[in-house]
Protein backbone atom coordinates (compact mmCIF):
# COMPACT_ATOMS: atom_id res chain seq x y z
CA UNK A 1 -29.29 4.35 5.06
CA UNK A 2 -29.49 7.97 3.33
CA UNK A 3 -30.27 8.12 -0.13
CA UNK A 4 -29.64 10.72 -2.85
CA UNK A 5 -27.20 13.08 -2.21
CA UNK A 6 -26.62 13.48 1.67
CA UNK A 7 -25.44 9.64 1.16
CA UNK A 8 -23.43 10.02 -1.48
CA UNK A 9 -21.54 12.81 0.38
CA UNK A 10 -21.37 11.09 3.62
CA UNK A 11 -19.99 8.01 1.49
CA UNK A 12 -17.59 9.92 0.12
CA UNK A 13 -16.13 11.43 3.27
CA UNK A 14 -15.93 7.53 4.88
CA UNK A 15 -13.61 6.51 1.57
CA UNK A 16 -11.61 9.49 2.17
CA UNK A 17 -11.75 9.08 5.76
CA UNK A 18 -10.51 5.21 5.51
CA UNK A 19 -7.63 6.12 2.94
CA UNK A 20 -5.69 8.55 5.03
CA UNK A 21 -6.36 6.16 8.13
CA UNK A 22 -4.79 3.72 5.96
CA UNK A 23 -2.15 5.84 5.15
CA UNK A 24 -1.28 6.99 8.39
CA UNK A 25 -1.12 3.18 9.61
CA UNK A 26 1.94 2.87 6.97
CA UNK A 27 3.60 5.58 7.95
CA UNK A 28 3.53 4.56 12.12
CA UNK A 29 4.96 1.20 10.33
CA UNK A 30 7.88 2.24 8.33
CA UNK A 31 8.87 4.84 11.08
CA UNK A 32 8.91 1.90 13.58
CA UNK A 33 11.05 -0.34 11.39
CA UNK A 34 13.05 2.82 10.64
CA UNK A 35 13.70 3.76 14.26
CA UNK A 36 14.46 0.17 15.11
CA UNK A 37 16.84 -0.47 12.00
CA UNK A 38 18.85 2.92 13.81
CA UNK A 39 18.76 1.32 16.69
CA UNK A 40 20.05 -2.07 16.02
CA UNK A 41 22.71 -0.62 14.03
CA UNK A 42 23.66 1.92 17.29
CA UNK A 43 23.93 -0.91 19.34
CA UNK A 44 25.94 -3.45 17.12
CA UNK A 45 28.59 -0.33 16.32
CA UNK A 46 28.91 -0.04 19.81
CA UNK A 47 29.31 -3.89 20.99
CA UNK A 48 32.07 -3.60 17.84
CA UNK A 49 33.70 -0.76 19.40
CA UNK A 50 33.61 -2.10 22.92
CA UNK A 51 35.17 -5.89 21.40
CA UNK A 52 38.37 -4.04 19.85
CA UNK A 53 38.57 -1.27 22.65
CA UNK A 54 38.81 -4.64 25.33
């Protein structure tokens, strides 16, 4: 383990490091359940327009 300063700087760039990782992992999340809310609604517009089109 470093001591002194060079470990408190390296410590600080891993807890910086971590949050944005964290962050980033949220983001890929609510884009998926984004995407796939757009989808789902697409497709259940267009089984409702294909039901009174038939």
């Amino acid at each position: 383990m470093l001591k002194d300063v060079q470990g408190d700087a390296r410590n600080a760039i891993g807890a910086a490091a971590s949050d944005n990782l964290r962050w980033l992992m949220r983001w890929i999340v609510f884009l998926r359940v984004w995407l796939r809310a757009i989808v789902l609604a697409s497709m259940a517009a267009r089984s409702t327009l294909h039901a009174i089109g038939s």
